[in-house]
PDB file of N, CA and C in Angstrom:
ATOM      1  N   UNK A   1      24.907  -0.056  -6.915  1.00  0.00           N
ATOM      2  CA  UNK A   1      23.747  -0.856  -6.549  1.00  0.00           C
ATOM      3  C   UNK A   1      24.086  -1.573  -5.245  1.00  0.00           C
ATOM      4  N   UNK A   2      23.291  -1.364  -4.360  1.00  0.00           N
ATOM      5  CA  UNK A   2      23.426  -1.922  -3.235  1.00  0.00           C
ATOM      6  C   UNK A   2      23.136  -3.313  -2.490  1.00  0.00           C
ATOM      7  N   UNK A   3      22.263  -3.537  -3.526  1.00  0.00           N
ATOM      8  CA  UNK A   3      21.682  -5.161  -3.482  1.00  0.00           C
ATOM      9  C   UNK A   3      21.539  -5.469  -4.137  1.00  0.00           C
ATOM     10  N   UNK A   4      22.178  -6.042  -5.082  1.00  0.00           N
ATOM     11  CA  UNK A   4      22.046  -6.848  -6.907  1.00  0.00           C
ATOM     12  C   UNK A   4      21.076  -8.090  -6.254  1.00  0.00           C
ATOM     13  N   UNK A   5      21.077  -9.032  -5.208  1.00  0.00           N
ATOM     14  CA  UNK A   5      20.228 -10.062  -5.352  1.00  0.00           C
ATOM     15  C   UNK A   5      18.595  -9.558  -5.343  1.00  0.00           C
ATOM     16  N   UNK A   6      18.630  -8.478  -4.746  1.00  0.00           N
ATOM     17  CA  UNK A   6      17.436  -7.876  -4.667  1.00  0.00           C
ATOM     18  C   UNK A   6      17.129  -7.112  -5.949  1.00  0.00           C
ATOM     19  N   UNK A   7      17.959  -6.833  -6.735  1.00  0.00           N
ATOM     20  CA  UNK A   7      17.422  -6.044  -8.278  1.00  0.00           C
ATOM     21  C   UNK A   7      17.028  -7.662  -9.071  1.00  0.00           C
ATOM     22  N   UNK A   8      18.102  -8.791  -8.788  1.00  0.00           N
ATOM     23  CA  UNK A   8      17.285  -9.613  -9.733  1.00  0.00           C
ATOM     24  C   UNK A   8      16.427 -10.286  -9.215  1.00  0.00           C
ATOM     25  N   UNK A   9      15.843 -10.338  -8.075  1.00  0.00           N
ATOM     26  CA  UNK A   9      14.610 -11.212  -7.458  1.00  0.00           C
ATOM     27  C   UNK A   9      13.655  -9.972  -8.259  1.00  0.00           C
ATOM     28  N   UNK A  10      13.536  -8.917  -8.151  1.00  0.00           N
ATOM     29  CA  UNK A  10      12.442  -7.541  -8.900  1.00  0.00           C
ATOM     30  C   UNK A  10      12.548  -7.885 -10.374  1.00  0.00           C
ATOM     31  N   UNK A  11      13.820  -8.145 -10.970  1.00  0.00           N
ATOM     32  CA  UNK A  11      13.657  -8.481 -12.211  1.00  0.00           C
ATOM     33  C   UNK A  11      13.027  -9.823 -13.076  1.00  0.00           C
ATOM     34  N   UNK A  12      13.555 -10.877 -12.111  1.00  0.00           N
ATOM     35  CA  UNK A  12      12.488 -12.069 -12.050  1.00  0.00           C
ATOM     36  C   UNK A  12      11.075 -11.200 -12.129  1.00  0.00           C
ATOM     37  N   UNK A  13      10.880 -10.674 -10.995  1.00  0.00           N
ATOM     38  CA  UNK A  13       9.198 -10.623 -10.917  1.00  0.00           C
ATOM     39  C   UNK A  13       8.999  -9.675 -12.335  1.00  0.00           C
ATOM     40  N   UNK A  14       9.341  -8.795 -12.718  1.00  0.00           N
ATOM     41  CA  UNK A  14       9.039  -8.328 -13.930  1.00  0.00           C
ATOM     42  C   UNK A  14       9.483  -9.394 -15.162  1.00  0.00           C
ATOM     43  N   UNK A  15       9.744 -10.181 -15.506  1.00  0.00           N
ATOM     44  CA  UNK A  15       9.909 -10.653 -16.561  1.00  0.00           C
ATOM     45  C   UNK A  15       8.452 -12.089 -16.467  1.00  0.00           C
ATOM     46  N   UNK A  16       8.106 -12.327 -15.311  1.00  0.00           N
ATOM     47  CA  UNK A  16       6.930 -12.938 -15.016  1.00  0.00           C
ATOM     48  C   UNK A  16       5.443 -12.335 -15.142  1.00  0.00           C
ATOM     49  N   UNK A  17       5.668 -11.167 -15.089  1.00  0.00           N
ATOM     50  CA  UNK A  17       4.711 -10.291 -14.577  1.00  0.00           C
ATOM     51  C   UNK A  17       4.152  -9.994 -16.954  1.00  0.00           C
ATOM     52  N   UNK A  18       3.325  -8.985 -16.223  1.00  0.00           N
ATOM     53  CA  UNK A  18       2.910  -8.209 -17.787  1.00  0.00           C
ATOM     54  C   UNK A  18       2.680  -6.687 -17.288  1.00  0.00           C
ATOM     55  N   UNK A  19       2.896  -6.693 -16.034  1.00  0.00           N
ATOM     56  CA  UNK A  19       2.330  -5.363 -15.823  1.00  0.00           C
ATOM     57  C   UNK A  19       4.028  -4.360 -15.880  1.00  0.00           C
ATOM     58  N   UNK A  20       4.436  -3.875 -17.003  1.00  0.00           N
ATOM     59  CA  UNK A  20       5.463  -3.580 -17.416  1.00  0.00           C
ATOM     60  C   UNK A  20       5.789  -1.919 -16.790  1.00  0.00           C
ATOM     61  N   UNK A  21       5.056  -1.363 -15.783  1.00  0.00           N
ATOM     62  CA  UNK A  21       4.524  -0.180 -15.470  1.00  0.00           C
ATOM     63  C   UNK A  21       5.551  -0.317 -13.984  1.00  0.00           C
ATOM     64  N   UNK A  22       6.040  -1.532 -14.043  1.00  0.00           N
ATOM     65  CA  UNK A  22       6.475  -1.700 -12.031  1.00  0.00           C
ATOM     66  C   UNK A  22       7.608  -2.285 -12.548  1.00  0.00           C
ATOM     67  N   UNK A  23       8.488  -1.685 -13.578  1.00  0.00           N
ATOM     68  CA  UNK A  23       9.791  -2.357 -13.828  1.00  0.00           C
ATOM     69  C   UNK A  23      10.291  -2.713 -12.578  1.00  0.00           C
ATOM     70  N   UNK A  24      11.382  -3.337 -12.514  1.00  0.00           N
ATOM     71  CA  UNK A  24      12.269  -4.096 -11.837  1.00  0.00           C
ATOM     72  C   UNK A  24      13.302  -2.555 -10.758  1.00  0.00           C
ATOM     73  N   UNK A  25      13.750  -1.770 -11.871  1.00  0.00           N
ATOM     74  CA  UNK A  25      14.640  -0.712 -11.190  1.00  0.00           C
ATOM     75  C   UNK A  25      13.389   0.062 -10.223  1.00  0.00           C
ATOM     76  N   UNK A  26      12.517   0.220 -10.510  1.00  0.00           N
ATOM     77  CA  UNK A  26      11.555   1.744 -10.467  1.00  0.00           C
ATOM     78  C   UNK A  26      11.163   0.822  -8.602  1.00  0.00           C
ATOM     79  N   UNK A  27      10.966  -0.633  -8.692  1.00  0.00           N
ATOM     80  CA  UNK A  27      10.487  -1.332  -7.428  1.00  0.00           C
ATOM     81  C   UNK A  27      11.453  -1.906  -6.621  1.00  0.00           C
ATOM     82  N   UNK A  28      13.070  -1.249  -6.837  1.00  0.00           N
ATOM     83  CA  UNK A  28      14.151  -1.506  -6.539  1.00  0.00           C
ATOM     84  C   UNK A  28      13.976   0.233  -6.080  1.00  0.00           C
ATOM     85  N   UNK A  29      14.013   1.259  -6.415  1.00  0.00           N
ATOM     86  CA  UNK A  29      14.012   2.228  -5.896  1.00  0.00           C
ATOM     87  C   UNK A  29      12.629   2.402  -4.921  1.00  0.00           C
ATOM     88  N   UNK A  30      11.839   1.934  -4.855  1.00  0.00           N
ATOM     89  CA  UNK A  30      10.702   2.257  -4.051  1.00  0.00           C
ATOM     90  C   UNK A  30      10.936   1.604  -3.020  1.00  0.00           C
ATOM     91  N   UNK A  31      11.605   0.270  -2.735  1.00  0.00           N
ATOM     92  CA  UNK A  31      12.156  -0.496  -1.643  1.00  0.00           C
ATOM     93  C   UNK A  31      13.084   0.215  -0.678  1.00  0.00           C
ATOM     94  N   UNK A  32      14.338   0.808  -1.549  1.00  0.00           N
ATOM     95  CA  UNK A  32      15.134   1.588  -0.794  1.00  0.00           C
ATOM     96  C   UNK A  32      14.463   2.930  -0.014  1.00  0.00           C
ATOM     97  N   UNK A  33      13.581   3.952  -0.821  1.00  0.00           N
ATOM     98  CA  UNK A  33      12.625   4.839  -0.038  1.00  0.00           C
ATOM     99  C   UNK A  33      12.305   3.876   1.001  1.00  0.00           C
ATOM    100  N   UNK A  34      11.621   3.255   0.975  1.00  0.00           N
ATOM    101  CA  UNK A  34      11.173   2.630   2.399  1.00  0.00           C
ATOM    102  C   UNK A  34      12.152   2.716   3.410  1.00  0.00           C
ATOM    103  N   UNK A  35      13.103   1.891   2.952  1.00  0.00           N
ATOM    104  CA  UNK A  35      14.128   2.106   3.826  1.00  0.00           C
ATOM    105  C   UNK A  35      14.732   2.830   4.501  1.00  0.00           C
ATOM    106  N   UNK A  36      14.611   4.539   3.657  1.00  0.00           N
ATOM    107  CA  UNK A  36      15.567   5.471   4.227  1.00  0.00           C
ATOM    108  C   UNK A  36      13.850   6.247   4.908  1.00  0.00           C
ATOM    109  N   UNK A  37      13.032   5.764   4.609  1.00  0.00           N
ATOM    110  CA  UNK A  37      11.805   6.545   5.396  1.00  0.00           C
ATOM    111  C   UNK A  37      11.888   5.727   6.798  1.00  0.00           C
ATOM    112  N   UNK A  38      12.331   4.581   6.668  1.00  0.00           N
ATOM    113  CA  UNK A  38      12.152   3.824   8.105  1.00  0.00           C
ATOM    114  C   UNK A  38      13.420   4.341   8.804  1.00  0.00           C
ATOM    115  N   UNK A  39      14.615   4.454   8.487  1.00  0.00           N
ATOM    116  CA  UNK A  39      15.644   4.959   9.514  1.00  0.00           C
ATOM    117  C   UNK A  39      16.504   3.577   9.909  1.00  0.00           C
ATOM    118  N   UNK A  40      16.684   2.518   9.802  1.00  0.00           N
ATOM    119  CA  UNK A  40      16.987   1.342  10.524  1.00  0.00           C
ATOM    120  C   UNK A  40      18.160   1.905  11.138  1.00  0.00           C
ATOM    121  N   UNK A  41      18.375   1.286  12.459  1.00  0.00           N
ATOM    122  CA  UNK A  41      19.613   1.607  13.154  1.00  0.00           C
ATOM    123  C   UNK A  41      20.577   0.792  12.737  1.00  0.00           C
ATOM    124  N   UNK A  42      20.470  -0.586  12.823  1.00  0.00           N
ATOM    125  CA  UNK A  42      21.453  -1.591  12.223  1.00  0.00           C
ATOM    126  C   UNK A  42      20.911  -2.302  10.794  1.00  0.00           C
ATOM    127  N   UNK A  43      21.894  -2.826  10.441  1.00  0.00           N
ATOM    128  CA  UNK A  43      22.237  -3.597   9.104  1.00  0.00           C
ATOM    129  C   UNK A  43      21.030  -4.811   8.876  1.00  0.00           C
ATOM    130  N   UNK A  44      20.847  -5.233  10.600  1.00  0.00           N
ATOM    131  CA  UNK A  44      19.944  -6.462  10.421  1.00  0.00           C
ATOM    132  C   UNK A  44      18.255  -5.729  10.301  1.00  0.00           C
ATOM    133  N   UNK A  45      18.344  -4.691  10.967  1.00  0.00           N
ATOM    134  CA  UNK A  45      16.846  -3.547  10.615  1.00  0.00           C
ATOM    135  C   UNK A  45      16.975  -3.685   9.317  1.00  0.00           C
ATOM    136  N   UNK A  46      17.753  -2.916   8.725  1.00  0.00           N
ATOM    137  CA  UNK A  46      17.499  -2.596   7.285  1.00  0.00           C
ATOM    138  C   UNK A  46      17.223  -3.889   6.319  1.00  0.00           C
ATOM    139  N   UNK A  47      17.706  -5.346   6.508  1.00  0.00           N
ATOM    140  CA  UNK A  47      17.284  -6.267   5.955  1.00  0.00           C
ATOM    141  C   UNK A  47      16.210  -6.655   5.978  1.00  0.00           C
ATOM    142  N   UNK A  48      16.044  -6.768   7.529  1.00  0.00           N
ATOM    143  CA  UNK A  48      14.409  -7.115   8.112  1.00  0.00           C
ATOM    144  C   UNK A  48      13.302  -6.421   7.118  1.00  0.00           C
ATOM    145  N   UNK A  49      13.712  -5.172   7.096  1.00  0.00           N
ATOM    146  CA  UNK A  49      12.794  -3.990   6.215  1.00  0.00           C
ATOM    147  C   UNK A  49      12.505  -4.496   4.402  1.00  0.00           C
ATOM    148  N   UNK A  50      13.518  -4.939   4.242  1.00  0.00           N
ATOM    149  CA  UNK A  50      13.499  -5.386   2.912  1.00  0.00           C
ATOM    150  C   UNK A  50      13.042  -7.075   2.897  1.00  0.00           C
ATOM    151  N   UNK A  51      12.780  -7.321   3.455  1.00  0.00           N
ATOM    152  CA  UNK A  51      12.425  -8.706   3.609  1.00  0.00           C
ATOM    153  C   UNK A  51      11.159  -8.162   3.742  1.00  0.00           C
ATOM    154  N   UNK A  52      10.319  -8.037   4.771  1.00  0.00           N
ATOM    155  CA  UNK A  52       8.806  -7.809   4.799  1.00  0.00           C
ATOM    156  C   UNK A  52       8.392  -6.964   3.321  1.00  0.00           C
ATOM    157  N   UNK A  53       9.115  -5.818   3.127  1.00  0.00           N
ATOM    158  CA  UNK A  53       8.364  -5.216   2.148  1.00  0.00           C
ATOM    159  C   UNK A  53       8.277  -6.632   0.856  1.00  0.00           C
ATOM    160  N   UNK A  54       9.595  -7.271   0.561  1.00  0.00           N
ATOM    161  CA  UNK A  54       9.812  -8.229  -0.828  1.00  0.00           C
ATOM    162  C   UNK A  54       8.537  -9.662  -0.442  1.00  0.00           C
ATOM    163  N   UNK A  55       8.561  -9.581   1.138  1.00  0.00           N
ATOM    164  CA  UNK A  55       7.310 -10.437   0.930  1.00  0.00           C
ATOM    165  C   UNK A  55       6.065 -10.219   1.065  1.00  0.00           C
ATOM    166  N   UNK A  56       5.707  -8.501   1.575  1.00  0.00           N
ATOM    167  CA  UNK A  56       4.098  -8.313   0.884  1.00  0.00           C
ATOM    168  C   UNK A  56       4.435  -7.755  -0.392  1.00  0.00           C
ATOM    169  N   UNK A  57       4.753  -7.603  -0.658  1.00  0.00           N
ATOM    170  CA  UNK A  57       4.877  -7.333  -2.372  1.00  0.00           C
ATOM    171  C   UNK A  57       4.760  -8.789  -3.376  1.00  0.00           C
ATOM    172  N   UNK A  58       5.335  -9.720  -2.805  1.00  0.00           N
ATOM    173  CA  UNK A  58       5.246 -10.800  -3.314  1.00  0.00           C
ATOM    174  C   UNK A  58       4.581 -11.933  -3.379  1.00  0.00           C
ATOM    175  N   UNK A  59       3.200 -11.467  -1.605  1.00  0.00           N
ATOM    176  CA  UNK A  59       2.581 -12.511  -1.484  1.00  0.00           C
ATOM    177  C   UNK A  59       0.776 -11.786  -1.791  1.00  0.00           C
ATOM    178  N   UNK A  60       1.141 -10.240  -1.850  1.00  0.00           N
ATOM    179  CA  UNK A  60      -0.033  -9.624  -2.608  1.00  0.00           C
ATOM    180  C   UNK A  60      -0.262  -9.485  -3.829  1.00  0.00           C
ATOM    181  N   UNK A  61       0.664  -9.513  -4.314  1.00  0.00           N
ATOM    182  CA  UNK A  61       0.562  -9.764  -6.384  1.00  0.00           C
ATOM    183  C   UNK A  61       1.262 -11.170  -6.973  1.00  0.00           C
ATOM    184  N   UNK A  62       2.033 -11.658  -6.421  1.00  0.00           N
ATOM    185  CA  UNK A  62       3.370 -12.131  -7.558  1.00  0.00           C
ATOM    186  C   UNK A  62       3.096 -13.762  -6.746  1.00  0.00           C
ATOM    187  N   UNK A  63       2.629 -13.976  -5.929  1.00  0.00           N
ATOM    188  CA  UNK A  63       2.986 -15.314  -5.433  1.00  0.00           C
ATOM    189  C   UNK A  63       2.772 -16.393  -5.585  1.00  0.00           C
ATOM    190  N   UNK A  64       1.907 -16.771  -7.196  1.00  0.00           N
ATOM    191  CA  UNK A  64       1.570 -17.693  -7.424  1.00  0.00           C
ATOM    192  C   UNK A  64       2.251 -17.803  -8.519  1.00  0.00           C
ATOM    193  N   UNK A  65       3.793 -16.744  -8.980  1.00  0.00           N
ATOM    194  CA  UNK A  65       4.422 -16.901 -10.191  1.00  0.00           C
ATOM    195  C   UNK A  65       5.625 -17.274  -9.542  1.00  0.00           C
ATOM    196  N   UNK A  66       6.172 -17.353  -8.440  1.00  0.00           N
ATOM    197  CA  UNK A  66       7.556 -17.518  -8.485  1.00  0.00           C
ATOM    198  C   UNK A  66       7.390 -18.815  -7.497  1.00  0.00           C
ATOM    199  N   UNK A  67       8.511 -19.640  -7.470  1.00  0.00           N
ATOM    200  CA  UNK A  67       8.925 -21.184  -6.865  1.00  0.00           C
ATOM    201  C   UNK A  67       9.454 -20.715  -6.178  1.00  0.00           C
ATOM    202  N   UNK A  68      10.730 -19.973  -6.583  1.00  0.00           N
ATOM    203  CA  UNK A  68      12.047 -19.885  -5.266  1.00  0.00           C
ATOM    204  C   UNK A  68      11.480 -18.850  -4.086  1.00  0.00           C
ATOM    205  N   UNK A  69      12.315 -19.356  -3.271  1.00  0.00           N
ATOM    206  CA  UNK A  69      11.288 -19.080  -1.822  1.00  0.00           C
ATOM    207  C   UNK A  69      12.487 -17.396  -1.480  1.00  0.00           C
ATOM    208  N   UNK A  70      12.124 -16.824  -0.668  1.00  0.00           N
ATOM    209  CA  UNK A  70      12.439 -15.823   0.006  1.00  0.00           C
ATOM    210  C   UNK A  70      13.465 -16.400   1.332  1.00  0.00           C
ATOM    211  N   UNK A  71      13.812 -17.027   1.449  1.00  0.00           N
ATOM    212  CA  UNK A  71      14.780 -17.468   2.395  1.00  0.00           C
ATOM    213  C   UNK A  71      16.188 -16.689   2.080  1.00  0.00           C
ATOM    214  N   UNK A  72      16.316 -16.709   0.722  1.00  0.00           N
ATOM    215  CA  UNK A  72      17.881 -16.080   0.879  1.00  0.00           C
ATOM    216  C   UNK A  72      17.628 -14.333   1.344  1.00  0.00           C
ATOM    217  N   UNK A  73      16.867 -13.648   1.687  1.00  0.00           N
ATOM    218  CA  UNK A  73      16.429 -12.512   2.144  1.00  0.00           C
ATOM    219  C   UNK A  73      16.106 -12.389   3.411  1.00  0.00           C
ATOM    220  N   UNK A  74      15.763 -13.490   4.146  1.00  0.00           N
ATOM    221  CA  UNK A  74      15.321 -13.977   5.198  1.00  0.00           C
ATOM    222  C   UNK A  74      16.633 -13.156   6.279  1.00  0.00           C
ATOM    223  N   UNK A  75      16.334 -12.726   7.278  1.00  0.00           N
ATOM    224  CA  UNK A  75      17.228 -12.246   8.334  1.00  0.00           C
ATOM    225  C   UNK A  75      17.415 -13.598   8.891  1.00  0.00           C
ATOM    226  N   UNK A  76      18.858 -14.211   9.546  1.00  0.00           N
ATOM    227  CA  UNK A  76      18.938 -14.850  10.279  1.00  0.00           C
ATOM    228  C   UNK A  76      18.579 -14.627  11.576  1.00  0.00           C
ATOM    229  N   UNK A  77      18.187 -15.379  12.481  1.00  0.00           N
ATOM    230  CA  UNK A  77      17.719 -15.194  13.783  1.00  0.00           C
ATOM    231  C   UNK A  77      18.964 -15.758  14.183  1.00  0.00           C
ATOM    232  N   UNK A  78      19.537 -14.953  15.296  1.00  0.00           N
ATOM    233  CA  UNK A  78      20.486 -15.393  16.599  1.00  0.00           C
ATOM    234  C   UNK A  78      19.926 -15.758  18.092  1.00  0.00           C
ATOM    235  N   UNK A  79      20.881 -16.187  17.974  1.00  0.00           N
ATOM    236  CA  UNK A  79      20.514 -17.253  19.347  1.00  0.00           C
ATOM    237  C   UNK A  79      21.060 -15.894  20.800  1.00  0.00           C
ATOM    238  N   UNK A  80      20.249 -15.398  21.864  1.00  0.00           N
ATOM    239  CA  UNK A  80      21.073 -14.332  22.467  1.00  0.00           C
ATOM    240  C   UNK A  80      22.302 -14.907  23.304  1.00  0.00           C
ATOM    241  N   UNK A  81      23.229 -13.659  23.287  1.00  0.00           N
ATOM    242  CA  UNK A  81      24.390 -14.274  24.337  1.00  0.00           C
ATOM    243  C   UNK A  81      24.122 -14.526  25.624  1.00  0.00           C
ATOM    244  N   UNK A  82      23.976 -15.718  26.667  1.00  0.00           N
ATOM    245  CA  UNK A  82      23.736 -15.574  28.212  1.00  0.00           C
ATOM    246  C   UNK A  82      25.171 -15.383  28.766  1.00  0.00           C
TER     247      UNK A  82
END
């Protein structure tokens, strides 16, 4: 498993949820498709990618069930080198 914080933020949302049809693994594998359909070149792509998808997923169905915020998913922004 490549992202356990990301299987239990999906598992949160399924144990909130009733719609038992979008388990936790099955929307843990549909995340990663995304991923390998997008190609990311770097590490911070591929987060970025999982961050947008975990927050329309979360702010089109789920967002009036969960408190904890999406920050720990959040890509850090860097400051560029001059």
């Amino acid at each position: 498993m490549k992202y356990p914080k990301l299987l239990q933020r999906l598992e949160t949302l399924e144990m909130v949820t009733y719609f038992h049809d979008d388990n936790a693994e099955d929307m843990y594998r549909n995340i990663m498709q995304i991923v390998a359909t997008a190609k990311p070149q770097t590490k911070e792509q591929e987060h970025q990618i999982i961050y947008d998808t975990l927050y329309l997923l979360e702010t089109m169905h789920y967002e009036p069930l969960l408190d904890e915020s999406l920050s720990e998913f959040k890509v850090e922004e860097r400051e560029p080198n001059n």
